[in-house]
PDB file of N, CA and C in Angstrom:
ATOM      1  N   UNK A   1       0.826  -1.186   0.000  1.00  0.00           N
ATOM      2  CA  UNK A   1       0.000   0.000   0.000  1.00  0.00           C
ATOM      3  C   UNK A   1       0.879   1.262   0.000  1.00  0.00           C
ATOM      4  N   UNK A   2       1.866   1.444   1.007  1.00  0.00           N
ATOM      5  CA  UNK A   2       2.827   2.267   1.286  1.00  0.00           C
ATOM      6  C   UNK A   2       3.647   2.679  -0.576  1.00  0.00           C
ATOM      7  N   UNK A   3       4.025   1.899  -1.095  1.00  0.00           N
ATOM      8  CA  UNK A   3       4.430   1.763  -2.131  1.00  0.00           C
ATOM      9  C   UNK A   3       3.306   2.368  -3.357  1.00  0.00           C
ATOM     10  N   UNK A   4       2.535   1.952  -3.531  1.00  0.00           N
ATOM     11  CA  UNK A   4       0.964   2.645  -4.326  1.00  0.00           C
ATOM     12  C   UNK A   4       1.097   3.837  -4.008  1.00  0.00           C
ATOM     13  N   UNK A   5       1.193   4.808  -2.679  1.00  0.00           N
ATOM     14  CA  UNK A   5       0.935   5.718  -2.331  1.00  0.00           C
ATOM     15  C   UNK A   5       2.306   6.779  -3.125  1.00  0.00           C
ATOM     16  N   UNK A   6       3.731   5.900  -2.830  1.00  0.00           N
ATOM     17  CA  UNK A   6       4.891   6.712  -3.092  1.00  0.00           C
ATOM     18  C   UNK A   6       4.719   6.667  -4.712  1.00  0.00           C
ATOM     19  N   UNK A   7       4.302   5.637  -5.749  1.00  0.00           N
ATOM     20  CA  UNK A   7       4.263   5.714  -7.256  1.00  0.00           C
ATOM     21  C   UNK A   7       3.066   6.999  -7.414  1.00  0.00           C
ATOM     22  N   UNK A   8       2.045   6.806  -6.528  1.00  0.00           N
ATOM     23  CA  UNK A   8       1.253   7.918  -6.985  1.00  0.00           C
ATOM     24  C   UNK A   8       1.429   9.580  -6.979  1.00  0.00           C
ATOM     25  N   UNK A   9       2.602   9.511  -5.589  1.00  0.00           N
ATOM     26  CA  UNK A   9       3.007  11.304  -5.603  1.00  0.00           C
ATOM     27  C   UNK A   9       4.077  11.235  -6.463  1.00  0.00           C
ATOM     28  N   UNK A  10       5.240   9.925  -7.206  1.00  0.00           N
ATOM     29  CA  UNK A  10       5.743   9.893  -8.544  1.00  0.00           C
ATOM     30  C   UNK A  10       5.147  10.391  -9.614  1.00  0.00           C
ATOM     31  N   UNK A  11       3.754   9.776  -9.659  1.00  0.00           N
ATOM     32  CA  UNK A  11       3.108   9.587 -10.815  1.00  0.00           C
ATOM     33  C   UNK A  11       2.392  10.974 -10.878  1.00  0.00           C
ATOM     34  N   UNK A  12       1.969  12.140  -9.794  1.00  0.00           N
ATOM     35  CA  UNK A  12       1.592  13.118 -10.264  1.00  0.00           C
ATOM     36  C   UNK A  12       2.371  14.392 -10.379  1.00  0.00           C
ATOM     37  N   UNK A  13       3.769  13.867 -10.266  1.00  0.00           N
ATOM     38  CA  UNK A  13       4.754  15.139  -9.764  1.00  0.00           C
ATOM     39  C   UNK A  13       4.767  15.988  -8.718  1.00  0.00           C
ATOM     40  N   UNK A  14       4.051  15.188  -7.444  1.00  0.00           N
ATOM     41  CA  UNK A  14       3.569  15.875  -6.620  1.00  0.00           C
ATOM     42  C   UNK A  14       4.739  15.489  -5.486  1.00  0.00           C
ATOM     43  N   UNK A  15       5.072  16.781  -4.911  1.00  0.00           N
ATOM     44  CA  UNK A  15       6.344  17.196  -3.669  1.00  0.00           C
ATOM     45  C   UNK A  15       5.457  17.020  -2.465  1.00  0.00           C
ATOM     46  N   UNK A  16       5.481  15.975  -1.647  1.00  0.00           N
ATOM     47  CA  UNK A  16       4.921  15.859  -0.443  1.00  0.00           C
ATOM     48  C   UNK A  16       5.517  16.647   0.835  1.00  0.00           C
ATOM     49  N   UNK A  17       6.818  17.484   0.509  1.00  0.00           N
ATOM     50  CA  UNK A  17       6.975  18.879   1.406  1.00  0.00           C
ATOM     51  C   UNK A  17       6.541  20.308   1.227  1.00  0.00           C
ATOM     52  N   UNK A  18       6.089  20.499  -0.444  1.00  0.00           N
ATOM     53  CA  UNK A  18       5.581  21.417  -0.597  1.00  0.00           C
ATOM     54  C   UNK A  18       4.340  21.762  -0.260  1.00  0.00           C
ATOM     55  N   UNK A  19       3.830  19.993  -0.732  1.00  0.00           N
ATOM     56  CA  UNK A  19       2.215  20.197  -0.379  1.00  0.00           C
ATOM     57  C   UNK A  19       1.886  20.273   1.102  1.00  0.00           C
ATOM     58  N   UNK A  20       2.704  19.914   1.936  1.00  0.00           N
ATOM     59  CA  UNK A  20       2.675  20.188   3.515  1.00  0.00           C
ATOM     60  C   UNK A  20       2.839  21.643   4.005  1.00  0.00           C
ATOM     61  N   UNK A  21       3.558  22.183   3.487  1.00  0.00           N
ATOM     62  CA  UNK A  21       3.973  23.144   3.561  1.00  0.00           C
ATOM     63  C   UNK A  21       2.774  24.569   3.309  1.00  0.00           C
ATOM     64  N   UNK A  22       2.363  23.807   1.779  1.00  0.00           N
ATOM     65  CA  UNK A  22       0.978  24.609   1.434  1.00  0.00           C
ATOM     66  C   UNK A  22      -0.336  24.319   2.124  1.00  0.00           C
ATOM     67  N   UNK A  23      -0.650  23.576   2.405  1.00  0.00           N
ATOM     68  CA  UNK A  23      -1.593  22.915   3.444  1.00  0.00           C
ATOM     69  C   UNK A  23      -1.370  24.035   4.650  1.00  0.00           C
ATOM     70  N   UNK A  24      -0.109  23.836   5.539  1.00  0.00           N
ATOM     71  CA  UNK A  24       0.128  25.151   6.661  1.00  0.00           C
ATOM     72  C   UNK A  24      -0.221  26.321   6.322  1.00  0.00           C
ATOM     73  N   UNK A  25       0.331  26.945   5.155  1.00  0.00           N
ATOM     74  CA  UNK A  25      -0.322  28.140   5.199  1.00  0.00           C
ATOM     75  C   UNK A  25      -1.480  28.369   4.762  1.00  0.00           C
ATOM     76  N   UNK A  26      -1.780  27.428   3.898  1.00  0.00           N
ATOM     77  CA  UNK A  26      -3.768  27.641   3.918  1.00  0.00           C
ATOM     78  C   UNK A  26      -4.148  27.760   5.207  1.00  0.00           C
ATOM     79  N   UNK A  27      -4.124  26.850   5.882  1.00  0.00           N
ATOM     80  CA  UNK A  27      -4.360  26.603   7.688  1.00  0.00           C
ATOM     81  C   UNK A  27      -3.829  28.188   8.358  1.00  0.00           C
ATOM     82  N   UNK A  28      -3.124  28.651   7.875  1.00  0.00           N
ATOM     83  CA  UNK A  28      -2.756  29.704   8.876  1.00  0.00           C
ATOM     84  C   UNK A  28      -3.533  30.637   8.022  1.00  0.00           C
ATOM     85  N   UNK A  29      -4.035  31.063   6.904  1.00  0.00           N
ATOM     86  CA  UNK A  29      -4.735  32.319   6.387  1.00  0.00           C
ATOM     87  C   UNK A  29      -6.281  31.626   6.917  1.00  0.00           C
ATOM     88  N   UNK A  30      -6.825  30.823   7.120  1.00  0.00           N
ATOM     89  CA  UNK A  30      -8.138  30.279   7.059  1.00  0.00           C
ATOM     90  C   UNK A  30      -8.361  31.068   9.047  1.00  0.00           C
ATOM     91  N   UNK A  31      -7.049  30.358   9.421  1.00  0.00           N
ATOM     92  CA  UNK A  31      -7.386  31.316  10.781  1.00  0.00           C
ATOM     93  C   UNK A  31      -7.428  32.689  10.934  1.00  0.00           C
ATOM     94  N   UNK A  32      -6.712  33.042  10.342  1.00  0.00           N
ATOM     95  CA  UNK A  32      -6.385  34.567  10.388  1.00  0.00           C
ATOM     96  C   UNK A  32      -7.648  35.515   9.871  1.00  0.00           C
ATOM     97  N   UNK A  33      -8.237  34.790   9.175  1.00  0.00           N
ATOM     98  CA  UNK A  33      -9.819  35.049   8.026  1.00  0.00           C
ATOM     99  C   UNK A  33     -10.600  34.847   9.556  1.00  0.00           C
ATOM    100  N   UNK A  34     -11.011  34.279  10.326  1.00  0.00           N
ATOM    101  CA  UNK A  34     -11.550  33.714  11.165  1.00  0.00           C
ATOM    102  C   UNK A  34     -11.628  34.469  12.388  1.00  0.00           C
ATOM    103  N   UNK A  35     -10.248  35.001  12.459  1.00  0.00           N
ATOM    104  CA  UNK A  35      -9.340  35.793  13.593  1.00  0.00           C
ATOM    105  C   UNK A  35     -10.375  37.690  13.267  1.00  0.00           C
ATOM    106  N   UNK A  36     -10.221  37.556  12.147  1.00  0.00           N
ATOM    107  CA  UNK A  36     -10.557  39.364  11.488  1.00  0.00           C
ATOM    108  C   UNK A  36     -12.293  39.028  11.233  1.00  0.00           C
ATOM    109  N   UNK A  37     -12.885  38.323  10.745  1.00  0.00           N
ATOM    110  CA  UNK A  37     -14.409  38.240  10.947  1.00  0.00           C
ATOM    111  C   UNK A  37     -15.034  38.006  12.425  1.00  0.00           C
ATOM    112  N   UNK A  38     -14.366  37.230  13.210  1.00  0.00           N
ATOM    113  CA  UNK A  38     -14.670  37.337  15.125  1.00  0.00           C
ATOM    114  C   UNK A  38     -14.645  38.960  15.372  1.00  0.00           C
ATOM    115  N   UNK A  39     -13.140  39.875  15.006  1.00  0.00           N
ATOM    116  CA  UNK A  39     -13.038  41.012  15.488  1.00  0.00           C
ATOM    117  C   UNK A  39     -14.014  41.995  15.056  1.00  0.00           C
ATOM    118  N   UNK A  40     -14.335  41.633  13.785  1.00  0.00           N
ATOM    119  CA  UNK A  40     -15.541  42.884  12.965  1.00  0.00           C
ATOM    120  C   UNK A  40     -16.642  42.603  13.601  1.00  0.00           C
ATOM    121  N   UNK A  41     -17.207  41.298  13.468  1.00  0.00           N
ATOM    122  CA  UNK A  41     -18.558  41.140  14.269  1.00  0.00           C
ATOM    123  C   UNK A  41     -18.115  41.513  16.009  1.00  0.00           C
ATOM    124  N   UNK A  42     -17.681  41.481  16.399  1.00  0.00           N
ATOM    125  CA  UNK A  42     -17.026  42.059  17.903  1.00  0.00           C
ATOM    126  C   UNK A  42     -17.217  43.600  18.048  1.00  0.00           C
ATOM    127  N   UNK A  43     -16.980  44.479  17.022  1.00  0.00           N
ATOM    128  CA  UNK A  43     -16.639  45.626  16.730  1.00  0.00           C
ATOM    129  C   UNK A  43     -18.091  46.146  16.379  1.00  0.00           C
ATOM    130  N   UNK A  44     -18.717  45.478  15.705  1.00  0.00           N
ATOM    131  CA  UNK A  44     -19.955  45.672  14.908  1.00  0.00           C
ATOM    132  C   UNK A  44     -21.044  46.165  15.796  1.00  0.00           C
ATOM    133  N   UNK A  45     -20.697  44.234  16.929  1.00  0.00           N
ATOM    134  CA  UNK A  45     -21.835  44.492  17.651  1.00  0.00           C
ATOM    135  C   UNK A  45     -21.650  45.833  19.119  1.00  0.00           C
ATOM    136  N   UNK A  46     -20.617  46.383  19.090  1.00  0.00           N
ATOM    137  CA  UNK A  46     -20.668  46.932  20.100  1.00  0.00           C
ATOM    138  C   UNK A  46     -21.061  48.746  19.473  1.00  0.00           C
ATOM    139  N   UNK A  47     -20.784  48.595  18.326  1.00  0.00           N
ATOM    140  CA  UNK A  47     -21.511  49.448  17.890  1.00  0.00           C
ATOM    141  C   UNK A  47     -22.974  49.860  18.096  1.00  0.00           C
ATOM    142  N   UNK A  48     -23.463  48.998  17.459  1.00  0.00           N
ATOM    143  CA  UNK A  48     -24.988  48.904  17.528  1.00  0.00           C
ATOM    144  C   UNK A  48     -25.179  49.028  18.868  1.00  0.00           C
ATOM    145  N   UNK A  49     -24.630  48.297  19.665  1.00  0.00           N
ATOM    146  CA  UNK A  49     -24.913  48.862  21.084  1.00  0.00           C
ATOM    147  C   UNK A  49     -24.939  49.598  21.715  1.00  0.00           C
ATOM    148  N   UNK A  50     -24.219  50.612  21.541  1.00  0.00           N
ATOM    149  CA  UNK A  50     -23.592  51.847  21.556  1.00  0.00           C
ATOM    150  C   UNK A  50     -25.328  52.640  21.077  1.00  0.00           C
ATOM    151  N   UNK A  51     -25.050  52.359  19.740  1.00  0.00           N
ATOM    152  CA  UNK A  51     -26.229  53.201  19.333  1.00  0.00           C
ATOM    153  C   UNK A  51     -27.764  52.926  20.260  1.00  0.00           C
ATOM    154  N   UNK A  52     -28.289  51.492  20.061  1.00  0.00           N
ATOM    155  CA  UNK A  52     -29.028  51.640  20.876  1.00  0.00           C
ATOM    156  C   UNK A  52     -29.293  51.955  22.357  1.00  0.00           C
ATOM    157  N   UNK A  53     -28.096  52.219  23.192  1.00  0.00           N
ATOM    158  CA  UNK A  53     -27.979  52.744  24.479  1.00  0.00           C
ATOM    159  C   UNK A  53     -28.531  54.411  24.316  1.00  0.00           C
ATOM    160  N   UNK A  54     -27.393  55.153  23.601  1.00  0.00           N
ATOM    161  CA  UNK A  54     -28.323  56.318  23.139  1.00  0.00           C
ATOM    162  C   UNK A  54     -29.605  56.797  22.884  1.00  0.00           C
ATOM    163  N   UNK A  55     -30.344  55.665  22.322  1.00  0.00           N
ATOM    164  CA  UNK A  55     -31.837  55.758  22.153  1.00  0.00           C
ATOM    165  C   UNK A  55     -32.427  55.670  23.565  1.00  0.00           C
ATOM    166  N   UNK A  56     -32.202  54.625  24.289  1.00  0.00           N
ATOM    167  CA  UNK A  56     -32.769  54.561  25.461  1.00  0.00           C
ATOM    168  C   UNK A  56     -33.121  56.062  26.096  1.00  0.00           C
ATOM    169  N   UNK A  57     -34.349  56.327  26.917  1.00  0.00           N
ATOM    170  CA  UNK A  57     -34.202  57.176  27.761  1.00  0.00           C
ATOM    171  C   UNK A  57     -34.153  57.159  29.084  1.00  0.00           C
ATOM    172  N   UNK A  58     -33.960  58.117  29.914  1.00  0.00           N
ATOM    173  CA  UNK A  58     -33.216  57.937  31.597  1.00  0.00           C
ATOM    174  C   UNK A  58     -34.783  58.213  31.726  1.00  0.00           C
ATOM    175  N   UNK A  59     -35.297  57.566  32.651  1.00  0.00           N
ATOM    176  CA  UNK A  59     -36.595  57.941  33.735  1.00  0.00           C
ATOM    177  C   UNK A  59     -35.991  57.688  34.799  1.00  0.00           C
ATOM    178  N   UNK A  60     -36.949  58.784  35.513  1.00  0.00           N
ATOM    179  CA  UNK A  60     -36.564  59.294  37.160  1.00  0.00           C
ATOM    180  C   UNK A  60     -38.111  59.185  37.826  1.00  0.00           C
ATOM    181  N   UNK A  61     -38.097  58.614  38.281  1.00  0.00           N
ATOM    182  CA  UNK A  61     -39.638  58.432  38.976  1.00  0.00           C
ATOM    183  C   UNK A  61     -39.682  59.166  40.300  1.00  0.00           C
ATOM    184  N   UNK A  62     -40.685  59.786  40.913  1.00  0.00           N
ATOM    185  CA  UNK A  62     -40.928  60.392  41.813  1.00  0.00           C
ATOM    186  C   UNK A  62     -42.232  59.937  42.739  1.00  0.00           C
ATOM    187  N   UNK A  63     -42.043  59.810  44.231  1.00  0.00           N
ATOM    188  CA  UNK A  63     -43.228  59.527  44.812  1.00  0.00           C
ATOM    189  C   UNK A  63     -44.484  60.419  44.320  1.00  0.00           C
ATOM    190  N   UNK A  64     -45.929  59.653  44.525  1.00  0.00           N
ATOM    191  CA  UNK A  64     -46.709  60.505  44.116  1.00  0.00           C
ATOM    192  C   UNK A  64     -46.671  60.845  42.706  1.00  0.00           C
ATOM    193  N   UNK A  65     -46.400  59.968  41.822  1.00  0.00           N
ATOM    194  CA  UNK A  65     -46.711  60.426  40.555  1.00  0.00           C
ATOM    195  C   UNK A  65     -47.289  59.108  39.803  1.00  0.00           C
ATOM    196  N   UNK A  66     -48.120  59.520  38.868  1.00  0.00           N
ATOM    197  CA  UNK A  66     -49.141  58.540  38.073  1.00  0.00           C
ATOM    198  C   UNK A  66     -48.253  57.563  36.821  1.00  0.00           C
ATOM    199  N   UNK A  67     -48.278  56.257  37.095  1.00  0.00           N
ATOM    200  CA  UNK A  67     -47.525  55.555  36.185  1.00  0.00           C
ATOM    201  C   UNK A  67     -48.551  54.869  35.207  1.00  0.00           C
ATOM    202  N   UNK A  68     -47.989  54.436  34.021  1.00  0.00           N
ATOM    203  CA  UNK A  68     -48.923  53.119  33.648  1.00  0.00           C
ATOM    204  C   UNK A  68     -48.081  51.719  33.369  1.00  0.00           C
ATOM    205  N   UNK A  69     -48.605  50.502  33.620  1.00  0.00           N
ATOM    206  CA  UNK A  69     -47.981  49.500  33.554  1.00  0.00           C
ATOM    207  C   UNK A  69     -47.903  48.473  32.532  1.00  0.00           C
ATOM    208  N   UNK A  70     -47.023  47.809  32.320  1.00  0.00           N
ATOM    209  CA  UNK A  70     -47.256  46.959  30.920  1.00  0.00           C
ATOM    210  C   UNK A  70     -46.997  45.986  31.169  1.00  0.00           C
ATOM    211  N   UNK A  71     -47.969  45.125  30.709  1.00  0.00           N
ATOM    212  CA  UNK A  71     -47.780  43.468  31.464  1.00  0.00           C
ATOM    213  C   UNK A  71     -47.192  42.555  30.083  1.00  0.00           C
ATOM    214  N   UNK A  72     -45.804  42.075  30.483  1.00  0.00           N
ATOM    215  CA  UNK A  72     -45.073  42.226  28.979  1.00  0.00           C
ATOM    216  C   UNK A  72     -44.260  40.505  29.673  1.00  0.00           C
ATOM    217  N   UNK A  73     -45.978  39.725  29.990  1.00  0.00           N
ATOM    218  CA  UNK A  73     -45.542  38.262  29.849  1.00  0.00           C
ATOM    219  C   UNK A  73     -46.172  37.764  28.586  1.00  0.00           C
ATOM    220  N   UNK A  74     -45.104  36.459  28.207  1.00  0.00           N
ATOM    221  CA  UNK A  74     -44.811  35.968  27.346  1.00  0.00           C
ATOM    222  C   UNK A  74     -46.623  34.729  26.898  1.00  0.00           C
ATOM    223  N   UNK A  75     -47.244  35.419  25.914  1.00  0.00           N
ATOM    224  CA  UNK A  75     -48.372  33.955  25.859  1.00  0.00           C
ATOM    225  C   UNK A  75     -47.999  33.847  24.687  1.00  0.00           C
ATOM    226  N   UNK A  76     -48.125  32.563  24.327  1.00  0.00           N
ATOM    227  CA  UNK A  76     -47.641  31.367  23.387  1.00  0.00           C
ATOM    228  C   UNK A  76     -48.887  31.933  22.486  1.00  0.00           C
ATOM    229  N   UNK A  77     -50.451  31.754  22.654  1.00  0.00           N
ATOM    230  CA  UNK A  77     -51.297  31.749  21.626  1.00  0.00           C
ATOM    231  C   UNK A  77     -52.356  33.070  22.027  1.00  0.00           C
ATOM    232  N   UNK A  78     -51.741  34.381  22.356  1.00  0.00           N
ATOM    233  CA  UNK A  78     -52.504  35.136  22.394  1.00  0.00           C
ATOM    234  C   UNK A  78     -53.854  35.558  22.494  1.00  0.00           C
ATOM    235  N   UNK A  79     -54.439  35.438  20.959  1.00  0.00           N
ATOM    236  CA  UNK A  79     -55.335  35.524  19.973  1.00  0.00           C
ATOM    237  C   UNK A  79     -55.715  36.651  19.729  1.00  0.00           C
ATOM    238  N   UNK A  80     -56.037  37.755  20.636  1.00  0.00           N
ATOM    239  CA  UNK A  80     -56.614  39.477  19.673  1.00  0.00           C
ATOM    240  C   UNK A  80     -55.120  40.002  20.662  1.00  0.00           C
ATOM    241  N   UNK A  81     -54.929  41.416  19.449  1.00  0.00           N
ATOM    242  CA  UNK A  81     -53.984  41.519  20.217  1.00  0.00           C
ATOM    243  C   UNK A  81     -54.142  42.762  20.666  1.00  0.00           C
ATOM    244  N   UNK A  82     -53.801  43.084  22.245  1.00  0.00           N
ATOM    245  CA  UNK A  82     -54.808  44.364  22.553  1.00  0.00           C
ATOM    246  C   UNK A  82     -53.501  44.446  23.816  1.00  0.00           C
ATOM    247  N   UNK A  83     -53.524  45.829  23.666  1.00  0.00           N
ATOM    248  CA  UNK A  83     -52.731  46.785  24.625  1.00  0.00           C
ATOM    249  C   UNK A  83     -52.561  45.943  26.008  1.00  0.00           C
ATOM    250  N   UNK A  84     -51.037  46.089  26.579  1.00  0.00           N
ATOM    251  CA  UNK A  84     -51.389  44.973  27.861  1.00  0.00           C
ATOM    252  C   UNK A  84     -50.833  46.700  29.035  1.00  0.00           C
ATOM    253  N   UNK A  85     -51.323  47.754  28.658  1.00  0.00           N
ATOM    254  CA  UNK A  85     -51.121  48.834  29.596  1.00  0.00           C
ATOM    255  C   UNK A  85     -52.319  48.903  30.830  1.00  0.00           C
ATOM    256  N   UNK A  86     -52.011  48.851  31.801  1.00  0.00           N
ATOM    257  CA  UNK A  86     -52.929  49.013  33.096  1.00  0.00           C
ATOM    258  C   UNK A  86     -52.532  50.370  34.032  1.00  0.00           C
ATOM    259  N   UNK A  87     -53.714  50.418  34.634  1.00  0.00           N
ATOM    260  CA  UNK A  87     -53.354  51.656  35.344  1.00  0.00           C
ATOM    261  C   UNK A  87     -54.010  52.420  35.724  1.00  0.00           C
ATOM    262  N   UNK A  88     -54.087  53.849  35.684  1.00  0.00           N
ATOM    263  CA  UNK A  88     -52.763  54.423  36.461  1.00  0.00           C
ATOM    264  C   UNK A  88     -52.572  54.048  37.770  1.00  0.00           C
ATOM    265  N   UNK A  89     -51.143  54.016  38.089  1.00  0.00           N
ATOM    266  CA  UNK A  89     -50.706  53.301  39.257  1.00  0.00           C
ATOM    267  C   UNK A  89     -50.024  54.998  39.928  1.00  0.00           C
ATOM    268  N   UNK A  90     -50.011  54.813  41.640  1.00  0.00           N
ATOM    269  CA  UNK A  90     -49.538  55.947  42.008  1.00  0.00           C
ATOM    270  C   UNK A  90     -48.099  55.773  42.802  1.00  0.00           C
ATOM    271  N   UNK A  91     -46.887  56.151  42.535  1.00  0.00           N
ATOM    272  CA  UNK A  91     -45.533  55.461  43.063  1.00  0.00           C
ATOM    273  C   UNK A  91     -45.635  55.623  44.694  1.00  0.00           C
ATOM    274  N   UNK A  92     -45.633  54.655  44.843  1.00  0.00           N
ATOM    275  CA  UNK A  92     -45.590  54.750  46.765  1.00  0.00           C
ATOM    276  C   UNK A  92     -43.615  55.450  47.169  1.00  0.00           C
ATOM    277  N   UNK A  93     -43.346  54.074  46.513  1.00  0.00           N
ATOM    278  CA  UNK A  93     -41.859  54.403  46.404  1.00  0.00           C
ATOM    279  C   UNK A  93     -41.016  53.753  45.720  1.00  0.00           C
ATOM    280  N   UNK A  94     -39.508  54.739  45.513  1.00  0.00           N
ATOM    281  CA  UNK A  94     -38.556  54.676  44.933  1.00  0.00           C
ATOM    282  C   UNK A  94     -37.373  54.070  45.303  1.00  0.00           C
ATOM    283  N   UNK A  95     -37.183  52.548  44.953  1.00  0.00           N
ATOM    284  CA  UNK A  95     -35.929  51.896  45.532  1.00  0.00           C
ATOM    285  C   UNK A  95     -34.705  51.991  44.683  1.00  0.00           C
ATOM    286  N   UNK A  96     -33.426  51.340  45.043  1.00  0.00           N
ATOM    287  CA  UNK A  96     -32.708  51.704  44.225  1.00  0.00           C
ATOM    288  C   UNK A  96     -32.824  51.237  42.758  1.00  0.00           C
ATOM    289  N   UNK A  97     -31.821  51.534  41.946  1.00  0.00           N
ATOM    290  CA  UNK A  97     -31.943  51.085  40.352  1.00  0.00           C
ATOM    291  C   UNK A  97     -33.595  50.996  39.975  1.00  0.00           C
ATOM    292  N   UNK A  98     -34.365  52.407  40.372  1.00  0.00           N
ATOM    293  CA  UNK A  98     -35.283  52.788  39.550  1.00  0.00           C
ATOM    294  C   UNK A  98     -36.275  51.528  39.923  1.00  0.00           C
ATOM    295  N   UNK A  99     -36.697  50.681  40.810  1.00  0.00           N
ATOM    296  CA  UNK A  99     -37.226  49.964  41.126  1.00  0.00           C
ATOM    297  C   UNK A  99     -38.317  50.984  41.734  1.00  0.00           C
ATOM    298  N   UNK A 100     -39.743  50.819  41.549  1.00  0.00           N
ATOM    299  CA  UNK A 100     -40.917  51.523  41.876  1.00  0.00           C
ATOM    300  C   UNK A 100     -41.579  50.588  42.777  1.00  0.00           C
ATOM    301  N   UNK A 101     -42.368  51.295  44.019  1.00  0.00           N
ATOM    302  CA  UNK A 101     -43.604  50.269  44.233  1.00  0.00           C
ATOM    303  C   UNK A 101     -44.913  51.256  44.283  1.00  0.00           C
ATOM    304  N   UNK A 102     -45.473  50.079  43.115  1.00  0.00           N
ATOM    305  CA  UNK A 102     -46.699  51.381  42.886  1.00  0.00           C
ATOM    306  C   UNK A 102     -47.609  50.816  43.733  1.00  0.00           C
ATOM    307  N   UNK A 103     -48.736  51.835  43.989  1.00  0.00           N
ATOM    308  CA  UNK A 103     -50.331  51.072  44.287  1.00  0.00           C
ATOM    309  C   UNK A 103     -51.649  51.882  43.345  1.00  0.00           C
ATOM    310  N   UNK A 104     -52.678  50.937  43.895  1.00  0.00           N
ATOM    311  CA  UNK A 104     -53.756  51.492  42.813  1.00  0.00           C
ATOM    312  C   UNK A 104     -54.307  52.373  43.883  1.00  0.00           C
ATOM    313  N   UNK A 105     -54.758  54.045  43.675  1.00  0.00           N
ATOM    314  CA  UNK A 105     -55.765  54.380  44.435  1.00  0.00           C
ATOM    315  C   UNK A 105     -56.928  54.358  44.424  1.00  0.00           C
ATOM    316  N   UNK A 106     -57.132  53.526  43.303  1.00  0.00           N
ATOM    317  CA  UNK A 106     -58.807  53.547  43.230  1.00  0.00           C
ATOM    318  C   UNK A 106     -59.078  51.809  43.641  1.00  0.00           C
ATOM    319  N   UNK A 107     -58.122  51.287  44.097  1.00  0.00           N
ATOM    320  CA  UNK A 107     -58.680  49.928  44.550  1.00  0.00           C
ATOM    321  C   UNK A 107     -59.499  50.109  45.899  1.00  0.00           C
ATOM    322  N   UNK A 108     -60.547  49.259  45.917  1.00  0.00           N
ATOM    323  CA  UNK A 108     -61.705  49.093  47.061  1.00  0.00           C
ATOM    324  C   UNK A 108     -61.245  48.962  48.645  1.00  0.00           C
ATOM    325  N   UNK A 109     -60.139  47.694  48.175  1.00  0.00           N
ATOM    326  CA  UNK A 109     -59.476  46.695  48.913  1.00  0.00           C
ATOM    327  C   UNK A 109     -58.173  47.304  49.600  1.00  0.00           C
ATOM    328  N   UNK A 110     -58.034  48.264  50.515  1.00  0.00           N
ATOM    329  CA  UNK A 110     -57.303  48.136  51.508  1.00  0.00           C
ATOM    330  C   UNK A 110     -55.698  47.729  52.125  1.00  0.00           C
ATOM    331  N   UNK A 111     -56.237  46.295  51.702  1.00  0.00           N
ATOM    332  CA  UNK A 111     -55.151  45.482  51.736  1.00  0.00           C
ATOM    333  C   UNK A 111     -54.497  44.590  50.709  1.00  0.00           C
ATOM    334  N   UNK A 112     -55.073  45.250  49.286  1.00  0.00           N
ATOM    335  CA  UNK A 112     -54.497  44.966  48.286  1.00  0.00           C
ATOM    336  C   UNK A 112     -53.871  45.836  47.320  1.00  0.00           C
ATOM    337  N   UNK A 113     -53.514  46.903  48.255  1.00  0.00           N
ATOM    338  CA  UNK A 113     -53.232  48.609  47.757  1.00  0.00           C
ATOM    339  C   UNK A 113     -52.346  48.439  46.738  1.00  0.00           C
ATOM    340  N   UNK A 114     -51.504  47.354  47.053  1.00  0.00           N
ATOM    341  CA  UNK A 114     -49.993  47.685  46.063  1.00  0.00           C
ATOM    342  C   UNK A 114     -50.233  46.259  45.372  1.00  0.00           C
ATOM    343  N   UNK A 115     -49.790  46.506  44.132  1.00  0.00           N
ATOM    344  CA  UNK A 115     -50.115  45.983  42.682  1.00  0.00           C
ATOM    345  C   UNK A 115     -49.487  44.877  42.599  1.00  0.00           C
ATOM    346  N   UNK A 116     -50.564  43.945  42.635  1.00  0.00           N
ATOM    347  CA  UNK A 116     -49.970  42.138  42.854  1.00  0.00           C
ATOM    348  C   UNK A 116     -49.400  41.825  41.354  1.00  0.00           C
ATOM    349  N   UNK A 117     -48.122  41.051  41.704  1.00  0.00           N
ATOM    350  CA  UNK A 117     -47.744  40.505  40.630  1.00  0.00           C
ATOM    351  C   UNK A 117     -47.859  39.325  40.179  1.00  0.00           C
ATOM    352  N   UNK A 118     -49.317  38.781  39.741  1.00  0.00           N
ATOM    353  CA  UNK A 118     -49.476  37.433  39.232  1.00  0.00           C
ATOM    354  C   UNK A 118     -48.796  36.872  38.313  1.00  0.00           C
TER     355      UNK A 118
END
């Protein structure tokens, strides 16, 4: 078999150090291709990020002020699709990182002042 193999890189004029040789540096540009498309998409995405941070806006919430709420769980089969805003809620208070606790003032219930999270 060994022998078949050596008549055949005879038989095509083929240099089994060159072709090793060329093989490596394919292998080393294929990384390097690999190396520079990781960095652009790296670069890309922090762009866009960038940008959409900018869009964002800063809210500052204040006790005593009228919120509305958006109930922004996930249903699989919907069916009509209709505003999930509730409200107005009135901020009791302000914890850190913009964390609110609202309540309803027009609830009946007393002891269900502040806005259950089912």
């Amino acid at each position: 078999m060994e022998h078949k193999a050596y008549w055949a890189l005879k038989f095509f004029n083929f240099d089994e150090k060159a072709s090793r040789e060329q093989r490596k540096i394919q292998l080393l540009e294929l990384e390097e291709m690999r190396l520079t498309a990781n960095e652009s998409s790296r670069l890309y995405k922090e762009k866009v990020k960038t940008y959409h941070d900018k869009k964002l806006l800063k809210r500052e919430f204040k006790p005593r002020q009228e919120v509305l709420l958006f109930n922004s769980r996930l249903k699989l089969f919907p069916g009509k699709l209709k505003s999930k805003w509730s409200g107005p809620f009135v901020i009791k208070k302000v914890r850190s990182y913009a964390a609110i606790e609202p309540y309803d003032p027009q609830s009946q219930n007393p002891e269900k002042n502040a806005v259950s999270r089912k």
